[in-house]
PDB file of N, CA and C in Angstrom:
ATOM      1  N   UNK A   1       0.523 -16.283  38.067  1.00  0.00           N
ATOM      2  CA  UNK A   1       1.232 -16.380  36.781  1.00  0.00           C
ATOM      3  C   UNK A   1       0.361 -15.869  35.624  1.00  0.00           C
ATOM      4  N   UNK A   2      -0.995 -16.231  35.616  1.00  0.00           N
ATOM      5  CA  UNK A   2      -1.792 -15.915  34.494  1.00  0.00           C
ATOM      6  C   UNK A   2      -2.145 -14.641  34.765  1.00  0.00           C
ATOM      7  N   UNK A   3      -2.042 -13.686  35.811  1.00  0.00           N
ATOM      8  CA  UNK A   3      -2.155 -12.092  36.026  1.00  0.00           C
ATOM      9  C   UNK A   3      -1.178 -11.532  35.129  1.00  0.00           C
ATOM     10  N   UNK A   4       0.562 -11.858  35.129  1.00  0.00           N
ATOM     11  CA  UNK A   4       1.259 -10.985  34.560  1.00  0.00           C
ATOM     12  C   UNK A   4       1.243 -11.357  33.307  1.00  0.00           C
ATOM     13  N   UNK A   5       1.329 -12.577  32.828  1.00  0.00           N
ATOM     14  CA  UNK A   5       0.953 -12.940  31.311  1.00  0.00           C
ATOM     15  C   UNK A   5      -0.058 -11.866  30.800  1.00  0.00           C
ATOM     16  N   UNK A   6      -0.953 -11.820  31.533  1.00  0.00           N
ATOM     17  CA  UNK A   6      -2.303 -11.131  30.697  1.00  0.00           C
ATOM     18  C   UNK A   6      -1.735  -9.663  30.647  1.00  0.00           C
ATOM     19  N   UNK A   7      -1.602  -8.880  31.755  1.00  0.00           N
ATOM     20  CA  UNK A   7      -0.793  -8.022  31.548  1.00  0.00           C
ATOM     21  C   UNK A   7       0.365  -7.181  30.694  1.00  0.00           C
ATOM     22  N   UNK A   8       1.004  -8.434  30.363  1.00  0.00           N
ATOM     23  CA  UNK A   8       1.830  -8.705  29.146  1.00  0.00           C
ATOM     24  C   UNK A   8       1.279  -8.192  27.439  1.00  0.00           C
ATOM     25  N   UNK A   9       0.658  -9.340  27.362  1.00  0.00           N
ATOM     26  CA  UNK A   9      -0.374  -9.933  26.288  1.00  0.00           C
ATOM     27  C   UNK A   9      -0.788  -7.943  25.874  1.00  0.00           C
ATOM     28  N   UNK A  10      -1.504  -7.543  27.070  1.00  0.00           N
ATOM     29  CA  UNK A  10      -2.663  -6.523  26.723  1.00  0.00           C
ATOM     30  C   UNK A  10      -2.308  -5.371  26.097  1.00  0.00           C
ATOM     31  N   UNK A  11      -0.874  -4.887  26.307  1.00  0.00           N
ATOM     32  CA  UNK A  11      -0.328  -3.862  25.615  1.00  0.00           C
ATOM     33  C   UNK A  11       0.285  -3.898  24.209  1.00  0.00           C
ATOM     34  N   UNK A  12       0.932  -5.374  24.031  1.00  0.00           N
ATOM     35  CA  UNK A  12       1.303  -6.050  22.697  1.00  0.00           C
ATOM     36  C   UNK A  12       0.341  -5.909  22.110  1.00  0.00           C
ATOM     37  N   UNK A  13      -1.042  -6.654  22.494  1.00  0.00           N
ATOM     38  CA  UNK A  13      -1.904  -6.439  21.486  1.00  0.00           C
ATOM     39  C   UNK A  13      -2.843  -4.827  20.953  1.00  0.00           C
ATOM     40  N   UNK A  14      -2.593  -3.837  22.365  1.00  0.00           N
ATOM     41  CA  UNK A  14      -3.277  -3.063  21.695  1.00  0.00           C
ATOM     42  C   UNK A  14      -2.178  -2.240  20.881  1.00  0.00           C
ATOM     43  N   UNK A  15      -0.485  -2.600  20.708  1.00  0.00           N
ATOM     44  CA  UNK A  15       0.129  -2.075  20.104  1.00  0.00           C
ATOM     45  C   UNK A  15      -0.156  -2.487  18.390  1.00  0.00           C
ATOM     46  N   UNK A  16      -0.326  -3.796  18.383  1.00  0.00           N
ATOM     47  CA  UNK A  16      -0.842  -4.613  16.941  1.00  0.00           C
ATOM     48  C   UNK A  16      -1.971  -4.117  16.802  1.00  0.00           C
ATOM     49  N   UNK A  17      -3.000  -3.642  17.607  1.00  0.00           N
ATOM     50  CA  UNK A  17      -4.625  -2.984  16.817  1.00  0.00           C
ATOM     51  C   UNK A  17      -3.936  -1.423  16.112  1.00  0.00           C
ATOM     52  N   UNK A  18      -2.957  -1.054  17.035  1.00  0.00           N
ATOM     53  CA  UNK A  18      -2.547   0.685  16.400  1.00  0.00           C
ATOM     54  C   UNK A  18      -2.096   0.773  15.003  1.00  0.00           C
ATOM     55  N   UNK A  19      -1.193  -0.387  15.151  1.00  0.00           N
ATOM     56  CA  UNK A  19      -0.125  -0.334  13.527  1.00  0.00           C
ATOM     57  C   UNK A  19      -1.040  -1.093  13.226  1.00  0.00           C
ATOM     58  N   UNK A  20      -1.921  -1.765  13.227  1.00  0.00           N
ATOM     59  CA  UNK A  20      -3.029  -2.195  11.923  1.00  0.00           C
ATOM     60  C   UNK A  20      -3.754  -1.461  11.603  1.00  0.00           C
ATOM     61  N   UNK A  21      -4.268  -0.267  12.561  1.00  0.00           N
ATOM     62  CA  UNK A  21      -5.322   0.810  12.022  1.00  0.00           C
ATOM     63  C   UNK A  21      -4.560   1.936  11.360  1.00  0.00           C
ATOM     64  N   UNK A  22      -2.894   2.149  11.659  1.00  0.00           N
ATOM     65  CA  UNK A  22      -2.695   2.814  11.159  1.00  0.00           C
ATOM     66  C   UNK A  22      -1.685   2.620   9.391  1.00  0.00           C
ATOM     67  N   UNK A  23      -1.720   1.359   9.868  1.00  0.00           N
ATOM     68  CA  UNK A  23      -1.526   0.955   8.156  1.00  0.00           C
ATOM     69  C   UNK A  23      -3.166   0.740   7.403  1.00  0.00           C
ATOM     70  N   UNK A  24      -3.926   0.661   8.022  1.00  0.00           N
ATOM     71  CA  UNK A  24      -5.356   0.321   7.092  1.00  0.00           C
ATOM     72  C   UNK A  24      -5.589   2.177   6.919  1.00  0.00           C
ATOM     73  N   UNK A  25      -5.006   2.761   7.564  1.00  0.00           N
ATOM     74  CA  UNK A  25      -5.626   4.325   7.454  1.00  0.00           C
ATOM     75  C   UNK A  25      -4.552   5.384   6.540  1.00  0.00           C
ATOM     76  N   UNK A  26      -3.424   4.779   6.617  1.00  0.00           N
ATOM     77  CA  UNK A  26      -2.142   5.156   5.958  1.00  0.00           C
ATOM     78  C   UNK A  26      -1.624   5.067   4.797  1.00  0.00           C
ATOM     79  N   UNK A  27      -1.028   3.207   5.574  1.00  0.00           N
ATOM     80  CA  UNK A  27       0.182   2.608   4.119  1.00  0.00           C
ATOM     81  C   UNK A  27      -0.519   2.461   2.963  1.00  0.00           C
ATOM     82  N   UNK A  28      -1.969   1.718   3.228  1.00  0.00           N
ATOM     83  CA  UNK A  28      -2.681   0.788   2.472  1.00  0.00           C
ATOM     84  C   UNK A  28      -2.624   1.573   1.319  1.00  0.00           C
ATOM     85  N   UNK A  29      -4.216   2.622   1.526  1.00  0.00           N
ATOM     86  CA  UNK A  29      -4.280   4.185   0.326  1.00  0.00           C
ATOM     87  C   UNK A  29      -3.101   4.419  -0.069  1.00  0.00           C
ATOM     88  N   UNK A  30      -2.201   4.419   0.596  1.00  0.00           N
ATOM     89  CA  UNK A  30      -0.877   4.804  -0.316  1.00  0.00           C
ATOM     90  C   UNK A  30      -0.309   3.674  -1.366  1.00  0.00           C
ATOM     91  N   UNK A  31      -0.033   3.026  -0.623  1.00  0.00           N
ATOM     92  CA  UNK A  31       0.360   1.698  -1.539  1.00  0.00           C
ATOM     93  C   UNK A  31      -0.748   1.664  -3.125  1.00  0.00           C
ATOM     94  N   UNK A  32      -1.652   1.876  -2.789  1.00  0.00           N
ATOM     95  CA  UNK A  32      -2.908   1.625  -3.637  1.00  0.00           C
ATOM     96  C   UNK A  32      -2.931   2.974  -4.458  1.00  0.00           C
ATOM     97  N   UNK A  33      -2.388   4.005  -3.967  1.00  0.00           N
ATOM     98  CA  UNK A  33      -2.524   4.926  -4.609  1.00  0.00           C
ATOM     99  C   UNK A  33      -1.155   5.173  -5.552  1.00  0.00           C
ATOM    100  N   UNK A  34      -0.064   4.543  -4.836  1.00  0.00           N
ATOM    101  CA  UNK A  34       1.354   4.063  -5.896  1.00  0.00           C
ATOM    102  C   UNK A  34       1.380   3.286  -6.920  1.00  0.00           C
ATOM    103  N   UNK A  35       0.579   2.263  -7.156  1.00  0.00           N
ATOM    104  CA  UNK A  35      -0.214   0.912  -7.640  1.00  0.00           C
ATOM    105  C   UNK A  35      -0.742   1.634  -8.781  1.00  0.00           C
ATOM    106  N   UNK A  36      -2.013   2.260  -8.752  1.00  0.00           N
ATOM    107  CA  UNK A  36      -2.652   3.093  -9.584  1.00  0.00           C
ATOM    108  C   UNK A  36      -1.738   3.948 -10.147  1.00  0.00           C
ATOM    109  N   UNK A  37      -1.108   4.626  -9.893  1.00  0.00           N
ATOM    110  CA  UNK A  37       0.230   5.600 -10.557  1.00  0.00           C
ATOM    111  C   UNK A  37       0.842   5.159 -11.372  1.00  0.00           C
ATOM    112  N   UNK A  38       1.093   4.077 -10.725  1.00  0.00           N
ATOM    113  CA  UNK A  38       2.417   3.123 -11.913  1.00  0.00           C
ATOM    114  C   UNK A  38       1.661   2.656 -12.921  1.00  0.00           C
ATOM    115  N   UNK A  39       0.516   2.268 -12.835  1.00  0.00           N
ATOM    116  CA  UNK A  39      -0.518   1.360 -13.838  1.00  0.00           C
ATOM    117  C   UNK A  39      -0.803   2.430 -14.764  1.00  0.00           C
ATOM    118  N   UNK A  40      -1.106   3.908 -14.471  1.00  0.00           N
ATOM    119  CA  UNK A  40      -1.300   5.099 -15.483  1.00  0.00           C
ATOM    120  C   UNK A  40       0.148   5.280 -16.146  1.00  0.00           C
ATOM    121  N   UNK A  41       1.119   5.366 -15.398  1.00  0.00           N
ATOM    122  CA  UNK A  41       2.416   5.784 -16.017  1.00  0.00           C
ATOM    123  C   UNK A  41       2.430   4.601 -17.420  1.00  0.00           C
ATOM    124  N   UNK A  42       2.574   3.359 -16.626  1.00  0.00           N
ATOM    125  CA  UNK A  42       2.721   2.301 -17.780  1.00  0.00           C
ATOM    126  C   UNK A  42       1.950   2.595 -19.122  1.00  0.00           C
ATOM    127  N   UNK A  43       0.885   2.575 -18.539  1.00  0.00           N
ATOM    128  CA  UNK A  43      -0.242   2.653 -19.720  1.00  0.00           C
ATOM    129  C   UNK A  43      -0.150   3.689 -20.798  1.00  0.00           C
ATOM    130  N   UNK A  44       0.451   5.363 -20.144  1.00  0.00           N
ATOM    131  CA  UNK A  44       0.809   6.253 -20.844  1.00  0.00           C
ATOM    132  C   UNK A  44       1.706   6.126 -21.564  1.00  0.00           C
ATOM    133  N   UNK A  45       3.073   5.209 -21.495  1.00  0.00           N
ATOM    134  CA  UNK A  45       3.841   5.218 -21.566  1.00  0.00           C
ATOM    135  C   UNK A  45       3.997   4.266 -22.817  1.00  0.00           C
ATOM    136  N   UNK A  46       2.851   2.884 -22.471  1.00  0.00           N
ATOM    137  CA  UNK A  46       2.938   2.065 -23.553  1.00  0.00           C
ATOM    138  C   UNK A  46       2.107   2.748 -24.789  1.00  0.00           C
ATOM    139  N   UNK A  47       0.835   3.564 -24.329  1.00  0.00           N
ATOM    140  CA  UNK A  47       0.217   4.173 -25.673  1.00  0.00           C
ATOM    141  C   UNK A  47       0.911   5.487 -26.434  1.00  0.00           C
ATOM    142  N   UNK A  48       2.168   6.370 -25.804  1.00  0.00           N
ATOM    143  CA  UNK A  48       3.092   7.118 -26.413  1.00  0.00           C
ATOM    144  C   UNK A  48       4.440   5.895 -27.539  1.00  0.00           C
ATOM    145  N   UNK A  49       4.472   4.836 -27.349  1.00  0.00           N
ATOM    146  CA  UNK A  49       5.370   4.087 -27.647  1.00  0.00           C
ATOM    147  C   UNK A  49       4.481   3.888 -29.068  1.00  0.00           C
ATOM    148  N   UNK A  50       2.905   3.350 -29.045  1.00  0.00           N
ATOM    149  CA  UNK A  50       2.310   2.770 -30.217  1.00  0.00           C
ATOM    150  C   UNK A  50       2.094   3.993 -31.067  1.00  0.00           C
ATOM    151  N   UNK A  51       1.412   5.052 -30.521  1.00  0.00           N
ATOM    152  CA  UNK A  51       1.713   6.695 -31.590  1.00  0.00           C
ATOM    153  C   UNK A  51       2.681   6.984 -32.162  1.00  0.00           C
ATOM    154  N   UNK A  52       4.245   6.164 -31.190  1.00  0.00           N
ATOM    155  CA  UNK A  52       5.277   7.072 -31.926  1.00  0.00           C
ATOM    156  C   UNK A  52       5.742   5.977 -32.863  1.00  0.00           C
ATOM    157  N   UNK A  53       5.366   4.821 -33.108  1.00  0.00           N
ATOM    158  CA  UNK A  53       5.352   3.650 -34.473  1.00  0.00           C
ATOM    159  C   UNK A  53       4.784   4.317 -35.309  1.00  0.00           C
ATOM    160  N   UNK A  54       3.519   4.554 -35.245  1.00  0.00           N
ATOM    161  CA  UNK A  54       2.733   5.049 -35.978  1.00  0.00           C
ATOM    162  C   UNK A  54       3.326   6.588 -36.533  1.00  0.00           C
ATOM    163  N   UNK A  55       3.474   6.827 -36.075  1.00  0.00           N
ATOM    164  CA  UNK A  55       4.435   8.577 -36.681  1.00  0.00           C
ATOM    165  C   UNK A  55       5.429   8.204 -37.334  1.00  0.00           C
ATOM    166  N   UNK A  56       6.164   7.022 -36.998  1.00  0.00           N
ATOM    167  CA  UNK A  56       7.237   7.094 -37.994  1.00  0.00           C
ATOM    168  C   UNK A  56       7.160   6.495 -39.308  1.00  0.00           C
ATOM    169  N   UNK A  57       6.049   5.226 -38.940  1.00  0.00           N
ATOM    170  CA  UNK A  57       5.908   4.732 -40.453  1.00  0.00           C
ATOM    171  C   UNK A  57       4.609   6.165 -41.380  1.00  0.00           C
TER     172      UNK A  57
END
């Protein structure tokens, strides 16, 4: 019984080491690199908003 269990077990898990290395090698940088994007957009976005107060008064 504990032969095919393990058997079992060994491919599940090296399927969970793949999609973890390939989200730590992938999604992550991306995610992080979407993260950073949005945080510049915002930021651009909020300091075009305070210039254009300032232009009008």
């Amino acid at each position: 019984m504990a032969g095919p269990l393990y058997s079992l077990k060994l491919p599940h898990n090296a399927f969970l080491a793949e999609t973890y290395y390939i989200a730590n090698c992938y999604v992550f940088p991306l995610l992080n690199n979407f993260i950073q994007t949005n945080d510049k957009i915002k930021k651009i976005g909020s300091n075009q908003a305070i210039s254009g107060n300032s232009q009008l008064r």
